[in-house]
Protein backbone atom coordinates (compact mmCIF):
# COMPACT_ATOMS: atom_id res chain seq x y z
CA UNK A 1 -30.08 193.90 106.38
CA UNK A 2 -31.02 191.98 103.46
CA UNK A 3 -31.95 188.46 103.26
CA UNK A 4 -32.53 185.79 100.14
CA UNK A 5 -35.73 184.64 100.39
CA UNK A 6 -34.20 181.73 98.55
CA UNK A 7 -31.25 180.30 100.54
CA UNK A 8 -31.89 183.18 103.44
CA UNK A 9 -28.63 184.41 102.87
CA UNK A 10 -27.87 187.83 104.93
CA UNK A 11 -26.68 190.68 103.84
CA UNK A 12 -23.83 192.21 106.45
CA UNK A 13 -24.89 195.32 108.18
CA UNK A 14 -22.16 197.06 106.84
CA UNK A 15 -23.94 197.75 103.76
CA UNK A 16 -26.22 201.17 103.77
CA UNK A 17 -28.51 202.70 100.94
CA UNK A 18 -27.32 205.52 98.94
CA UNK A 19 -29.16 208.92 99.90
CA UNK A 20 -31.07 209.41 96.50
CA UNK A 21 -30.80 206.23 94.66
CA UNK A 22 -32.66 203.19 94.70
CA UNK A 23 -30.44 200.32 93.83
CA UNK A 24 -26.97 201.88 94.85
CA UNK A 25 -26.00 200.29 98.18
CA UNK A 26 -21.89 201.56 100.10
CA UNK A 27 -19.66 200.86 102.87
CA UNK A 28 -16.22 202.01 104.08
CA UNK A 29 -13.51 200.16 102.31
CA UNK A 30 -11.95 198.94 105.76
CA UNK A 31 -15.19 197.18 106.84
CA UNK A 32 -15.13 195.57 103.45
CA UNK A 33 -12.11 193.95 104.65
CA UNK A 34 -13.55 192.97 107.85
CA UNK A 35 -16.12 190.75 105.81
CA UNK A 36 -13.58 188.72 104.90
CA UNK A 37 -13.11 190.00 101.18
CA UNK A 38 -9.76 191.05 101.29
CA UNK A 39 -9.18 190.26 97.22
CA UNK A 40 -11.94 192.39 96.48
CA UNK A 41 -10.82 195.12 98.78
CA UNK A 42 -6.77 195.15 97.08
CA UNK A 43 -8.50 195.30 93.59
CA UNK A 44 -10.42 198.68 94.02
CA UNK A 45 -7.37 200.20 95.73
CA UNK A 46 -5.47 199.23 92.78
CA UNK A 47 -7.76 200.79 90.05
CA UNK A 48 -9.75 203.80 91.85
CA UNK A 49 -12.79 205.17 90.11
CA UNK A 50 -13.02 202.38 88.18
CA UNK A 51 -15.88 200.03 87.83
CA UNK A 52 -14.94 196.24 88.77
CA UNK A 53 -17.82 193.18 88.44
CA UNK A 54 -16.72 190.92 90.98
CA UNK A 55 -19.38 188.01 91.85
CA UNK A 56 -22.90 189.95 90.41
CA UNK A 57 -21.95 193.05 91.50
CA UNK A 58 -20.54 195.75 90.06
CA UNK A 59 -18.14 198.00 92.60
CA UNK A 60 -16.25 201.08 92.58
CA UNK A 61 -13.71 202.49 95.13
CA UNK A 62 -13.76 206.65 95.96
CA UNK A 63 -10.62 206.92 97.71
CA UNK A 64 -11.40 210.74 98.53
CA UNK A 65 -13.94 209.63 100.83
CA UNK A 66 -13.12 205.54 101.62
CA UNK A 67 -16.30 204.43 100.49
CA UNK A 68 -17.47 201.55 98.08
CA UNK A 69 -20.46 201.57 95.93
CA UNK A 70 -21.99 198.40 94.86
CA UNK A 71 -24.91 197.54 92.55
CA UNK A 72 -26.12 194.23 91.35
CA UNK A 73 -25.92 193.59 87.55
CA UNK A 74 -29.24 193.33 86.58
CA UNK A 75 -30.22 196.44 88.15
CA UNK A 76 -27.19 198.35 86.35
CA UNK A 77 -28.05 200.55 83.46
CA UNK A 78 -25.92 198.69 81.21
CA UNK A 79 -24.52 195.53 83.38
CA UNK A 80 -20.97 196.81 83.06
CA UNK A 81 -21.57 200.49 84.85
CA UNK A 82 -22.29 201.94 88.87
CA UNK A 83 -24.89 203.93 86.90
CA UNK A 84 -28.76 202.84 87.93
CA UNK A 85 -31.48 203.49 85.33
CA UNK A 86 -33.37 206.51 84.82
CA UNK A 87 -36.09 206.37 86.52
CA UNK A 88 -39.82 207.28 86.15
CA UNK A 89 -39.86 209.73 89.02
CA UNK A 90 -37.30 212.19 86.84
CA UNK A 91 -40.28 212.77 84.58
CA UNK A 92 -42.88 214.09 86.84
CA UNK A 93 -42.09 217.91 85.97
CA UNK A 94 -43.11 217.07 82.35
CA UNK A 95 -46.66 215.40 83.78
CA UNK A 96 -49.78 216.72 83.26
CA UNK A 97 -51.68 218.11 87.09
CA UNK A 98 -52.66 215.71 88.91
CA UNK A 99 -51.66 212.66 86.82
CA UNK A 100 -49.04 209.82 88.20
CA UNK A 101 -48.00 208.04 85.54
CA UNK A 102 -46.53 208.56 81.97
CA UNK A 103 -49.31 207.68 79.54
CA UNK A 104 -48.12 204.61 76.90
CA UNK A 105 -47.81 205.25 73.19
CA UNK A 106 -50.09 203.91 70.87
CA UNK A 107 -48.68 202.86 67.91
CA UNK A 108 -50.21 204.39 64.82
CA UNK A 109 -51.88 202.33 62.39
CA UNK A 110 -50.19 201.50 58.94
């Protein structure tokens, strides 16, 4: 579970991590409705495969499988998509032995 380290808000245990993504969390669409957000839970059946922002997040229904993915906003690729941002990890192939990180660009003088 998550909690706010603001208000200390928790997160319902219903909600697991995706298996290869960092940001991407899902649950089954029928323990969404046990939390008590039956609105939310009617408006993804409605319009499958579709992304829907609803309250910060951004959710979409897969009715093949009964899950729900949900991602905040700021951590969405372009605030209005499920998709997460490429990360720095997808470029290790292209690194040089034994180095970690990407190197930054200098700018060239003018």
């Amino acid at each position: 579970m998550r909690e706010c380290p603001c208000c200390g808000y928790m997160d319902g245990p219903y909600w697991r991590n995706v298996r290869f993504r960092i940001y991407t969390m899902y649950c089954k669409l029928e323990d969404l409705r046990s939390m008590d957000m039956h609105e939310l839970a009617t408006l993804l059946e409605k319009s499958p495969k579709t992304d829907i922002t609803y309250k910060r997040y951004i959710y979409r229904y897969i009715p093949e499988s009964g899950i729900v993915q949900r991602i905040h906003v700021t951590d969405s690729r372009d605030g209005k998509g499920i998709r997460e941002p490429e990360q720095e990890k997808h470029f290790s192939r292209w690194l040089p032995l034994y180095q970690t990180q990407l190197i930054p660009v200098k700018e060239a003088a003018p």
